[in-house]
N, C-alpha and C. Protein backbone atom coordinates (compact mmCIF):
# COMPACT_ATOMS: atom_id res chain seq x y z
N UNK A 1 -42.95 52.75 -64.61
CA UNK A 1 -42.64 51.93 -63.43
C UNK A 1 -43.92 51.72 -62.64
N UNK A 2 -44.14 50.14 -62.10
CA UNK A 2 -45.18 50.55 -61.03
C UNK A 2 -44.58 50.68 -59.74
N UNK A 3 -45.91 50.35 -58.99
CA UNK A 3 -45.51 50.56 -57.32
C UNK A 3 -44.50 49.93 -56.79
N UNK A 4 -44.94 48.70 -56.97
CA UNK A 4 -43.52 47.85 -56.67
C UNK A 4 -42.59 47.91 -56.84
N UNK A 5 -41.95 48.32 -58.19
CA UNK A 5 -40.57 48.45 -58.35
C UNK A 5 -40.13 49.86 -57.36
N UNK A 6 -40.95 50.75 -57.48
CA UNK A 6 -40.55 52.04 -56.88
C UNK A 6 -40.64 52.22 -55.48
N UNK A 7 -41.29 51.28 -55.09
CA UNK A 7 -41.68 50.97 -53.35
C UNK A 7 -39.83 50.48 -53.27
N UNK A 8 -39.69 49.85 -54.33
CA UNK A 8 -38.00 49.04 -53.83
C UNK A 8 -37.13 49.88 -53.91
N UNK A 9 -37.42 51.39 -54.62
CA UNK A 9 -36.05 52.23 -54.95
C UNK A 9 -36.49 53.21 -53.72
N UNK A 10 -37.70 53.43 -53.30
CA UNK A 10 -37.91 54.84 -52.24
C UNK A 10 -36.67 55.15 -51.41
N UNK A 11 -36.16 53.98 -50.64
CA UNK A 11 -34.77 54.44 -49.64
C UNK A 11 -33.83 54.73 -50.17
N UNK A 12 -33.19 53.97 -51.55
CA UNK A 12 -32.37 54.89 -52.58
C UNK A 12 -32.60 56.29 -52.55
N UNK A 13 -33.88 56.29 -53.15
CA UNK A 13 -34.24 57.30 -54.04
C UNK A 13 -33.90 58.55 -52.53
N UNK A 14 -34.40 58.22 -51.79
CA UNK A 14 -34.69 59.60 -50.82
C UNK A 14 -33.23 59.98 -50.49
N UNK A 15 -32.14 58.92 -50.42
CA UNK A 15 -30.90 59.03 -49.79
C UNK A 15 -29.86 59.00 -50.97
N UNK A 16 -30.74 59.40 -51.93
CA UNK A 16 -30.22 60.52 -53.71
C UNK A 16 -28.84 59.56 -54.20
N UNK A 17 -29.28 57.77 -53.77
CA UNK A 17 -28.36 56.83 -54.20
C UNK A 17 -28.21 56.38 -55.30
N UNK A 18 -29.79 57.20 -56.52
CA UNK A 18 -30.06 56.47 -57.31
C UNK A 18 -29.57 57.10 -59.02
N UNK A 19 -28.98 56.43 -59.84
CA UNK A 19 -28.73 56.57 -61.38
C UNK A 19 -29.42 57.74 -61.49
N UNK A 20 -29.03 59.17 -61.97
CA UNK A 20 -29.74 59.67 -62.67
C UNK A 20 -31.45 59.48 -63.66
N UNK A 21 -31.35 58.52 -64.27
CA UNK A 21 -32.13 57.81 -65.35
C UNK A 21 -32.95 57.34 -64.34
N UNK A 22 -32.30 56.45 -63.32
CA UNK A 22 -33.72 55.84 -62.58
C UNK A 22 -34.19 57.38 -61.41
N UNK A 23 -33.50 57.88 -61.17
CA UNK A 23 -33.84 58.56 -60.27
C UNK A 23 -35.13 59.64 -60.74
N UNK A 24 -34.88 59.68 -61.87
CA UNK A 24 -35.99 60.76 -62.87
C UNK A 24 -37.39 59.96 -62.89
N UNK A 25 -37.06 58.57 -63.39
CA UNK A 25 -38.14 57.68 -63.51
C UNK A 25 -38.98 57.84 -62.47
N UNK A 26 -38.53 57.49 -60.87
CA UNK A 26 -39.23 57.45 -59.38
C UNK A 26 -39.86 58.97 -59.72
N UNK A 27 -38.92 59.86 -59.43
CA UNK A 27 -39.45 61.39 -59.61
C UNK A 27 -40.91 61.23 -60.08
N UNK A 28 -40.86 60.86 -61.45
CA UNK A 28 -42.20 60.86 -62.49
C UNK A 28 -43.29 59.92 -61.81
N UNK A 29 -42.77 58.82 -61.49
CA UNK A 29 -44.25 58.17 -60.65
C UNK A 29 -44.75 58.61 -59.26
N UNK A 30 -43.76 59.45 -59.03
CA UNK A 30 -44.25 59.71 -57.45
C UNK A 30 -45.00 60.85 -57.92
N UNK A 31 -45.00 62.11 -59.05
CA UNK A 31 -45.98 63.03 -59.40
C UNK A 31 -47.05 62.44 -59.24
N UNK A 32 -47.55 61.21 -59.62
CA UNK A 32 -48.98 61.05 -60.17
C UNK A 32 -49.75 59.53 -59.21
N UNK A 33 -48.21 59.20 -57.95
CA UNK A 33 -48.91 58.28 -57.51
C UNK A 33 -49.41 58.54 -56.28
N UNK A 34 -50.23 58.49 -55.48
CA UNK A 34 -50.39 59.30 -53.96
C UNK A 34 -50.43 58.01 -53.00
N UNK A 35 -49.80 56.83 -53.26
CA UNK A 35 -49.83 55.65 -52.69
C UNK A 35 -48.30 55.69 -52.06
N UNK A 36 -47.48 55.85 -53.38
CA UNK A 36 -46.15 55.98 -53.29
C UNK A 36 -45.35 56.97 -52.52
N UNK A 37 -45.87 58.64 -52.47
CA UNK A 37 -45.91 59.69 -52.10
C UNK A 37 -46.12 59.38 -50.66
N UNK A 38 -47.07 58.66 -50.02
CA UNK A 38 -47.15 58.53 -48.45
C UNK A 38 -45.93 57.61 -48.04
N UNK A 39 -45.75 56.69 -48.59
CA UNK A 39 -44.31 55.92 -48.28
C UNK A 39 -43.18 56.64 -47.81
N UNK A 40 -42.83 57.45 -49.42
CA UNK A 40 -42.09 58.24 -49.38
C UNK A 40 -42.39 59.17 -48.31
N UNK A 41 -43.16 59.80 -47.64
CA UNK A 41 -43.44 60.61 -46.34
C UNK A 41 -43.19 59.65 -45.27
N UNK A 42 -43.04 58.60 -44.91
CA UNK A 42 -43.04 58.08 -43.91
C UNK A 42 -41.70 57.88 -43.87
N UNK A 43 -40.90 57.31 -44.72
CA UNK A 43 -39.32 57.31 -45.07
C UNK A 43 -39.07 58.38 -44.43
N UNK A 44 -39.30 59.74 -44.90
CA UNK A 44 -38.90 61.19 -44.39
C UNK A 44 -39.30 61.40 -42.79
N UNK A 45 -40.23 61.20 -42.18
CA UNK A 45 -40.46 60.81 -40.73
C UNK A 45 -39.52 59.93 -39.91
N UNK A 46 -39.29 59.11 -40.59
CA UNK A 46 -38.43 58.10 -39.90
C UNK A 46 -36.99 58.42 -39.81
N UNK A 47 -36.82 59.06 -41.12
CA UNK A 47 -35.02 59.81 -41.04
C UNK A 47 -35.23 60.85 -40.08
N UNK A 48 -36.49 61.49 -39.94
CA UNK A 48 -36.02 62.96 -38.94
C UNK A 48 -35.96 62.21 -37.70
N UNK A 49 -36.99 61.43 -37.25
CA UNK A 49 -37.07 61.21 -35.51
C UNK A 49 -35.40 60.25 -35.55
N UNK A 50 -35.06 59.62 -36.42
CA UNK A 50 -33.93 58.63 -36.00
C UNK A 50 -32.70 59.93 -35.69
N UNK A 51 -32.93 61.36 -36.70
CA UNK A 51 -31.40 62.44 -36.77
C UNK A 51 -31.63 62.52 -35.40
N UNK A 52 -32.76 62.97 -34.45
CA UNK A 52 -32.80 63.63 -33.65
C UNK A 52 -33.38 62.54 -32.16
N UNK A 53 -33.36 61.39 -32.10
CA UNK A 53 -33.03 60.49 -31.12
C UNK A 53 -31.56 60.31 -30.81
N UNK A 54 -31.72 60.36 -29.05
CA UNK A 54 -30.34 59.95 -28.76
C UNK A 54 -29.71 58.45 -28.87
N UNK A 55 -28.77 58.80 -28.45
CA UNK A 55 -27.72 57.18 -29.60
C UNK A 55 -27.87 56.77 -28.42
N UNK A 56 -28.00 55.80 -28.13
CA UNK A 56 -28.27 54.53 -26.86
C UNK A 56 -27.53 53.15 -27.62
N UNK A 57 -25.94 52.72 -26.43
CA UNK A 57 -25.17 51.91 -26.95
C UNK A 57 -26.66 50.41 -26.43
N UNK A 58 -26.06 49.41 -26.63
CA UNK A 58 -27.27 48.04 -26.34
C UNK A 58 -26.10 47.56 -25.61
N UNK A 59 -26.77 46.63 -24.62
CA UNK A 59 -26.31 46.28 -23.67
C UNK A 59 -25.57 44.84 -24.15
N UNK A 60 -24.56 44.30 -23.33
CA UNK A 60 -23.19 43.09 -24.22
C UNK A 60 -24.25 41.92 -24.11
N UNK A 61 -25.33 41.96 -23.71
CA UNK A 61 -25.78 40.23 -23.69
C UNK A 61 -26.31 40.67 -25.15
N UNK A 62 -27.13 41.63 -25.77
CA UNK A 62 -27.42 41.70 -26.81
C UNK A 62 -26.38 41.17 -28.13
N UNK A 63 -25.38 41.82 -27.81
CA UNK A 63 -24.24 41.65 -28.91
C UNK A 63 -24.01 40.13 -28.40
N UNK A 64 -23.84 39.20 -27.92
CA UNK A 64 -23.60 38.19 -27.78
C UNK A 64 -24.37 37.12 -27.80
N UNK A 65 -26.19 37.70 -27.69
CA UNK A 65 -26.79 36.96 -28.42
C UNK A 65 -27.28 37.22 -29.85
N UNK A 66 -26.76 38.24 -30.31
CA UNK A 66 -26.39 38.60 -31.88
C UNK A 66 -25.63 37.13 -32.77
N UNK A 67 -24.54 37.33 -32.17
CA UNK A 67 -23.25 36.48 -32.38
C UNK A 67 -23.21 35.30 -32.44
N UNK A 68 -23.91 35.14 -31.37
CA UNK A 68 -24.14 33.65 -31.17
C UNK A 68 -25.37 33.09 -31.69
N UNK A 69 -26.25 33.44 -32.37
CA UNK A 69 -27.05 32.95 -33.12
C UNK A 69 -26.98 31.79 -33.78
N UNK A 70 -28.63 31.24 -34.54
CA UNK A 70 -28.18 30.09 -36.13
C UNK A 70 -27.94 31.35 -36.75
N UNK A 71 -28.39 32.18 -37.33
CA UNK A 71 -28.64 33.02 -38.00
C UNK A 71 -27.97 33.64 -38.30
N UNK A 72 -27.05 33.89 -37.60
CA UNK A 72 -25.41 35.10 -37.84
C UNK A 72 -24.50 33.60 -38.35
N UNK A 73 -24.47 32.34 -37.66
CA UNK A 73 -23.95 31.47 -38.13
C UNK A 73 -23.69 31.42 -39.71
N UNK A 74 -25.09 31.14 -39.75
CA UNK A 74 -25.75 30.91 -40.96
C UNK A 74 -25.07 32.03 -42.56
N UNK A 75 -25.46 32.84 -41.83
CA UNK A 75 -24.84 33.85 -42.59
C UNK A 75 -23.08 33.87 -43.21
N UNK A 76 -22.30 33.89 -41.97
CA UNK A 76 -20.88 33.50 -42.05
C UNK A 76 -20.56 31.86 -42.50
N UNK A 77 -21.26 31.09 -42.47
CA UNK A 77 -20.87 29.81 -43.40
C UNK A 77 -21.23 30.73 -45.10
N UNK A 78 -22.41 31.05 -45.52
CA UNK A 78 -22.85 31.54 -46.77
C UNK A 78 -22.00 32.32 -47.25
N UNK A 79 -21.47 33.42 -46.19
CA UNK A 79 -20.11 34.06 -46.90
C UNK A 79 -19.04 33.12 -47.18
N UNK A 80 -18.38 32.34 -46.49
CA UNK A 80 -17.58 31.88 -46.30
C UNK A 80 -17.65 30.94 -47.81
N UNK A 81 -18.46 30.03 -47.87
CA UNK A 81 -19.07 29.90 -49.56
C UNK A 81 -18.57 30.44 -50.38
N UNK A 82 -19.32 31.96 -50.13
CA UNK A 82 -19.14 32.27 -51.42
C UNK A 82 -18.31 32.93 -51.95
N UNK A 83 -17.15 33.44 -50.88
CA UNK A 83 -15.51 33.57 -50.92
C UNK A 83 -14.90 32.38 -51.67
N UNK A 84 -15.49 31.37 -51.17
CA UNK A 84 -14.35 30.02 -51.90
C UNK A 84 -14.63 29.80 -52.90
N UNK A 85 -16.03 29.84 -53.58
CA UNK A 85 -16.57 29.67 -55.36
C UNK A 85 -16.01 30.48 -56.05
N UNK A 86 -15.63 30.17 -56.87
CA UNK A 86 -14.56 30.44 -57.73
C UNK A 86 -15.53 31.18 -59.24
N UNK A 87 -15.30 32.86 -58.97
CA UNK A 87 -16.09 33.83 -59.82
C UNK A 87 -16.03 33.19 -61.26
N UNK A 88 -16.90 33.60 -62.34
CA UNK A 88 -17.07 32.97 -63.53
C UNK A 88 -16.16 33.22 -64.38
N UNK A 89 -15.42 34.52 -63.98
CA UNK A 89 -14.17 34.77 -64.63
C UNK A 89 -12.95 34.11 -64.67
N UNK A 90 -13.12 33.49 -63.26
CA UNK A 90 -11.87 32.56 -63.07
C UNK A 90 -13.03 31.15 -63.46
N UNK A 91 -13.71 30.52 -63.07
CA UNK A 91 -14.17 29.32 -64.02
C UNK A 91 -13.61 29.51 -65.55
N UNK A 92 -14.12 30.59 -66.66
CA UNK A 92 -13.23 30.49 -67.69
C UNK A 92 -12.07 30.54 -68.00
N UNK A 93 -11.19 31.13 -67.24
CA UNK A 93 -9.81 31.21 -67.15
C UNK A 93 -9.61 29.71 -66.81
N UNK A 94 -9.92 29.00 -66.27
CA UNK A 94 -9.67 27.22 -65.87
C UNK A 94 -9.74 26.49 -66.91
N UNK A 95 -11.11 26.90 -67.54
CA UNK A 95 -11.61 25.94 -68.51
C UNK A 95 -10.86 26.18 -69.64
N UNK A 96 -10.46 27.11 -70.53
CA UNK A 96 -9.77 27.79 -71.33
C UNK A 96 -8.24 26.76 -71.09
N UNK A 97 -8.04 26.65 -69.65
CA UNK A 97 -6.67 26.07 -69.53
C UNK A 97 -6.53 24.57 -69.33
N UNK A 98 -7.89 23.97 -69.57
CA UNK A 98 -7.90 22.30 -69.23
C UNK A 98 -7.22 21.78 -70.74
N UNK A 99 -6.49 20.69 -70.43
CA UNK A 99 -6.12 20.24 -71.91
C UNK A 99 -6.96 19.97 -72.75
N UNK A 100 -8.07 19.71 -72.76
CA UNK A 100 -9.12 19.66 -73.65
C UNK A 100 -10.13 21.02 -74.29
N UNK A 101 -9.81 21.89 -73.35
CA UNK A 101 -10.10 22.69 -74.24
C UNK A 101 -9.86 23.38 -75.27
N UNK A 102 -10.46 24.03 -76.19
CA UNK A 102 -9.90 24.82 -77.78
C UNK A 102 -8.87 25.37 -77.67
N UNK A 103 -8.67 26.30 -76.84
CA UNK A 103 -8.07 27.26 -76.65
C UNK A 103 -6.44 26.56 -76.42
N UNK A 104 -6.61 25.41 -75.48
CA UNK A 104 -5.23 24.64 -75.37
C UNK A 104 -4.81 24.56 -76.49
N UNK A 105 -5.40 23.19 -77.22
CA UNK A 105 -5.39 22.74 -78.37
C UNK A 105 -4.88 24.37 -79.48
N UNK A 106 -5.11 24.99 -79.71
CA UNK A 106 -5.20 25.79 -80.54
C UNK A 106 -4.07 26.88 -80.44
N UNK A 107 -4.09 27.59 -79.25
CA UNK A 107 -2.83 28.46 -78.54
C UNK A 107 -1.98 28.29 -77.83
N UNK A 108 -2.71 27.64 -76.97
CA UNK A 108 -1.27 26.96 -75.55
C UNK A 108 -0.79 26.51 -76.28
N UNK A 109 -0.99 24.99 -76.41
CA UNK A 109 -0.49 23.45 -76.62
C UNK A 109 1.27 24.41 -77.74
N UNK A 110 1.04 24.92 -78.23
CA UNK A 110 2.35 25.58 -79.46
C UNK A 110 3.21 26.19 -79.06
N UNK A 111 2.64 26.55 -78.46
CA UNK A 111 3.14 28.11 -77.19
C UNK A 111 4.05 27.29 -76.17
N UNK A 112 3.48 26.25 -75.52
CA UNK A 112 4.46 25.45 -74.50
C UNK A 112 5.08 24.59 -74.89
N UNK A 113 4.65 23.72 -76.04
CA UNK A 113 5.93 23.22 -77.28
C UNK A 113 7.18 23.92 -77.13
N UNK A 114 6.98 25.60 -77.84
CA UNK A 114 7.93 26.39 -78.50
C UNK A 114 8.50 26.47 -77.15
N UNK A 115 8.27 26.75 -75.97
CA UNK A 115 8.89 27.26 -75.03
C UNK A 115 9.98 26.28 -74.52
N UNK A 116 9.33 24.65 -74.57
CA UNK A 116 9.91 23.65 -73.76
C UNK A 116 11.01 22.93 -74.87
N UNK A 117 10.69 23.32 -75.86
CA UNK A 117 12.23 23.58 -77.23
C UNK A 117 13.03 23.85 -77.14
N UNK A 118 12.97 25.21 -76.80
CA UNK A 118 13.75 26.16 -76.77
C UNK A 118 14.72 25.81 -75.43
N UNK A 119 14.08 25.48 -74.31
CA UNK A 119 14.38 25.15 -73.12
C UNK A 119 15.92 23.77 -73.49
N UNK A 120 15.07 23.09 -73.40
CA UNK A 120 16.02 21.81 -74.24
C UNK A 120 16.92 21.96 -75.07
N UNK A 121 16.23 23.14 -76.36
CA UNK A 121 18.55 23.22 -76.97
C UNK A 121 18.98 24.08 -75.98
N UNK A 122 18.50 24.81 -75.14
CA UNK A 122 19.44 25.86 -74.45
C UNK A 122 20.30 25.15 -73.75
N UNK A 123 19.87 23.99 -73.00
CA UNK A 123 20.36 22.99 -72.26
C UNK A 123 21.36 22.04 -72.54
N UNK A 124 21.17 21.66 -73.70
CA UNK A 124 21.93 20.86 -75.12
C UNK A 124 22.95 21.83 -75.11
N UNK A 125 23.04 23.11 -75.74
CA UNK A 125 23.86 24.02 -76.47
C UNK A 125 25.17 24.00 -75.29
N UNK A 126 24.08 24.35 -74.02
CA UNK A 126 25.64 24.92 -72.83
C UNK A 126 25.99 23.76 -72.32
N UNK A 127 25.46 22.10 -72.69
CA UNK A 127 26.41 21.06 -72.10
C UNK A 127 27.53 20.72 -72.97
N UNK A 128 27.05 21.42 -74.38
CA UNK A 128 28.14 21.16 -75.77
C UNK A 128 27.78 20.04 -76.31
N UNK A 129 26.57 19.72 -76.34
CA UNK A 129 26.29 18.70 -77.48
C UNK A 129 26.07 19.31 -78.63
N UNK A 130 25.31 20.37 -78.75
CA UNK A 130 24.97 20.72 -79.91
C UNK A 130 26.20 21.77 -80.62
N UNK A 131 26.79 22.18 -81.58
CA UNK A 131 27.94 22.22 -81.99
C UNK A 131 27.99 23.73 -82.09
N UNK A 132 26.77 24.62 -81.69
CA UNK A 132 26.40 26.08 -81.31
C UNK A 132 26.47 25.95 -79.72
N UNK A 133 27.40 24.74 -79.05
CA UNK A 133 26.77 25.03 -77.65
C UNK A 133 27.77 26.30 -77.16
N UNK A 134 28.32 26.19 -75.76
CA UNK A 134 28.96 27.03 -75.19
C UNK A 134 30.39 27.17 -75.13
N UNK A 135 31.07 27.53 -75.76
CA UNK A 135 32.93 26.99 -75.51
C UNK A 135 33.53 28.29 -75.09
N UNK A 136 34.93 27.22 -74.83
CA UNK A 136 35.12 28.53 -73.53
C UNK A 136 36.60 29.34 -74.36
N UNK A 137 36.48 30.15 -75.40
CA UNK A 137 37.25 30.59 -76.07
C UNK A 137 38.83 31.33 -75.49
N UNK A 138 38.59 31.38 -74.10
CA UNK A 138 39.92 32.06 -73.43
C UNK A 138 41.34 30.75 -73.14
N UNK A 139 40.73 29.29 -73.69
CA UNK A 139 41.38 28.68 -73.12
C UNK A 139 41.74 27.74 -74.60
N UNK A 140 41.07 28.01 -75.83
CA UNK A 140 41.45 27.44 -77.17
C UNK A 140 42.69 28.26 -77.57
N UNK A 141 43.53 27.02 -77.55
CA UNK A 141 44.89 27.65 -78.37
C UNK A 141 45.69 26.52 -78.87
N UNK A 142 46.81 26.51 -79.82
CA UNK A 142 46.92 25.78 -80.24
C UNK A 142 48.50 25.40 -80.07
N UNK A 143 48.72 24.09 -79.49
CA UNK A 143 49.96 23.34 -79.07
C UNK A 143 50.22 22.53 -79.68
N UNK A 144 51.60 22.38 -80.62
CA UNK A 144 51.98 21.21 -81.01
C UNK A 144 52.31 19.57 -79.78
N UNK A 145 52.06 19.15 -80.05
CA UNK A 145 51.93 17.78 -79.18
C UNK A 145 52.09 16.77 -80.07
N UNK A 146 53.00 15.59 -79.33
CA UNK A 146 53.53 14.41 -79.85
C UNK A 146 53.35 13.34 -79.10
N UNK A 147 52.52 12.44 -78.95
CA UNK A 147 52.42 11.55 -77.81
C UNK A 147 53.52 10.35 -78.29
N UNK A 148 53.45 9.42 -76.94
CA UNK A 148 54.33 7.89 -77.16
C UNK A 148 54.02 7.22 -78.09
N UNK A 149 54.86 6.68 -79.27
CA UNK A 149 54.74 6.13 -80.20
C UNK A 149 54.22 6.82 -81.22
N UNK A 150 54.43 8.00 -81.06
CA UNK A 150 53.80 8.67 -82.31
C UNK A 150 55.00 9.02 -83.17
N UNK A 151 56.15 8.89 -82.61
CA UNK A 151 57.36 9.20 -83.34
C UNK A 151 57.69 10.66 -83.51
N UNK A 152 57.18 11.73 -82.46
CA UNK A 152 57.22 12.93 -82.87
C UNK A 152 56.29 13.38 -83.89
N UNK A 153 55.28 13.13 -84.45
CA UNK A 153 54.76 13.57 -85.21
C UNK A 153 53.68 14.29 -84.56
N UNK A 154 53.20 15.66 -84.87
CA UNK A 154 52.56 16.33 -84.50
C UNK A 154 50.95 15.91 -85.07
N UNK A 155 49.97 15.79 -83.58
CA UNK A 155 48.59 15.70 -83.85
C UNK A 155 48.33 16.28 -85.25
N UNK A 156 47.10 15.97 -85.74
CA UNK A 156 46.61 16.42 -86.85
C UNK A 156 46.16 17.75 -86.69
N UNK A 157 45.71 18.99 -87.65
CA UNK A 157 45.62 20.20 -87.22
C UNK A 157 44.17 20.10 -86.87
N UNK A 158 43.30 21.26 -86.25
CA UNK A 158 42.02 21.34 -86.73
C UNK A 158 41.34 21.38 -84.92
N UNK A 159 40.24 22.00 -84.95
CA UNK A 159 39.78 22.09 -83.74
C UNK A 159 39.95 20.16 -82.98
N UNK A 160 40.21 19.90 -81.61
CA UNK A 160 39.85 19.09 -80.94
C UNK A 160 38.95 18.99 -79.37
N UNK A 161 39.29 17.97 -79.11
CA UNK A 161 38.16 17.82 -77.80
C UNK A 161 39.36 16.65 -77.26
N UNK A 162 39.75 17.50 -75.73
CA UNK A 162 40.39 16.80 -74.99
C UNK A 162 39.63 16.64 -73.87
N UNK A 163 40.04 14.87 -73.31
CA UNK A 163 39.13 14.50 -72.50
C UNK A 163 39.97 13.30 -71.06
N UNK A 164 39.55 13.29 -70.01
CA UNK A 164 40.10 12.46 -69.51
C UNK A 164 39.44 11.00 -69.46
N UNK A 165 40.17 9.89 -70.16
CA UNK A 165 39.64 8.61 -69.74
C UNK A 165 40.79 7.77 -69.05
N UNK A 166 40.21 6.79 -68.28
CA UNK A 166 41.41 5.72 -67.27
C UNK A 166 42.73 6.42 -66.66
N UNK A 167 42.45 7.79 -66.47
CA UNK A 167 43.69 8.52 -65.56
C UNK A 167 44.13 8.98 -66.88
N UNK A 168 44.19 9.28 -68.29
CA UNK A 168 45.04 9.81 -69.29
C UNK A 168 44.44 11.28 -70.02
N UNK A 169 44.78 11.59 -70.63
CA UNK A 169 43.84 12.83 -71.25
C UNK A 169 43.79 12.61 -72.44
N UNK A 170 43.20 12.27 -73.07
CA UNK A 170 42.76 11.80 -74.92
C UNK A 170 42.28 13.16 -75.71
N UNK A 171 42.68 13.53 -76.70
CA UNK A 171 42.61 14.12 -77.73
C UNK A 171 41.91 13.47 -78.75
N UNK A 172 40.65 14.23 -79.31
CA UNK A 172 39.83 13.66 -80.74
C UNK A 172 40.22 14.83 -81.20
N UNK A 173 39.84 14.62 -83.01
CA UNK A 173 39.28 15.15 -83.58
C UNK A 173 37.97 15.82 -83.42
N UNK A 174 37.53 16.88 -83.70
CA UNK A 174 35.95 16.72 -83.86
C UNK A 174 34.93 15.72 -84.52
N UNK A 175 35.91 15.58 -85.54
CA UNK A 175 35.21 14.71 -86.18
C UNK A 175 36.50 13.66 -86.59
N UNK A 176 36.14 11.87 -85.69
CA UNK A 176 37.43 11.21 -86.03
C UNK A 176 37.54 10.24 -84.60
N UNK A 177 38.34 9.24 -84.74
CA UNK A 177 38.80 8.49 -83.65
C UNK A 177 39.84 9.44 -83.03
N UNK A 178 39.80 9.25 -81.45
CA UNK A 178 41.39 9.79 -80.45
C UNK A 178 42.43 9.19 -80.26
N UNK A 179 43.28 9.75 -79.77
CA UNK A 179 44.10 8.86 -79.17
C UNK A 179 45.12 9.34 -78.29
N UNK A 180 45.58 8.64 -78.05
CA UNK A 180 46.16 9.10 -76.37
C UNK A 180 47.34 9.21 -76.19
């Protein structure tokens, strides 16, 4: 390491913030550097007189011309930034999800097919179009019935579908013309 880098770790280093690995490294240049070594002594000066000065609050125009600064401004727009930029983790998570990307194309795009399928016969099934749809088995039973002009003759056998049209209730076949 040279000076420089280790001039940048000294306040770490003294306040024992630093990686093992780097902390050994500083150790080793401060043996042999006597440039670095006075730094590091002055660091240690400065922590004792600050332990042992009394705490003196600052007076409110200070804090308010703190506050009111460009500079504190400045600062809180830059955060404010860089709260709203959107980390690289979430950029790929976006991009991954634009329709053009591979990943659509390749995993989604099948995936929300299969889902919006599935969606649709479920929908189909319980309006009873589809012939697996939903029926309501507590109420299938089976009545002989003879309508007007039928001469008494009993409907044909076999599941039906009764329905109301023009005020009457019509009987089909499942499969077949009704009649009323």
């Amino acid at each position: 390491m040279n000076c420089e880098q280790v001039e940048e770790l000294l306040s770490a280093y003294l306040d024992d913030a630093l990686e093992p690995g780097l902390s050994e490294q500083v150790r080793e240049h401060l043996e042999t550097c006597e440039h670095c070594r006075a730094i590091l002594e002055d660091y240690r000066r400065l922590d004792a007189e600050l332990a042992t000065a009394p705490m003196v609050a600052p007076d409110d125009s200070l804090r308010d011309r703190l506050f009111s600064s460009d500079e504190y401004k400045a600062l809180l727009r830059e955060q404010q930034e860089a709260a709203d930029a959107p980390t690289e983790k979430t950029r790929r998570i976006i991009a991954a999800l634009h329709p053009n990307s591979p990943l659509w194309s390749k995993a989604l795009l099948p995936i929300a097919a299969t889902v919006a399928l599935a969606l649709l016969l479920t929908v189909l099934a319980r309006q009873g179009v589809l012939p697996f749809g939903a029926t309501n088995h507590s109420v299938a039973t089976t009545v002989p019935f003879s309508g007007p002009g039928q001469n008494g003759a009993p409907l044909a056998a076999g599941p039906r579908v009764v329905y109301l049209r023009d005020g009457r209730l019509w009987s089909a076949p499942e499969q077949g013309p009704g009649q009323a």
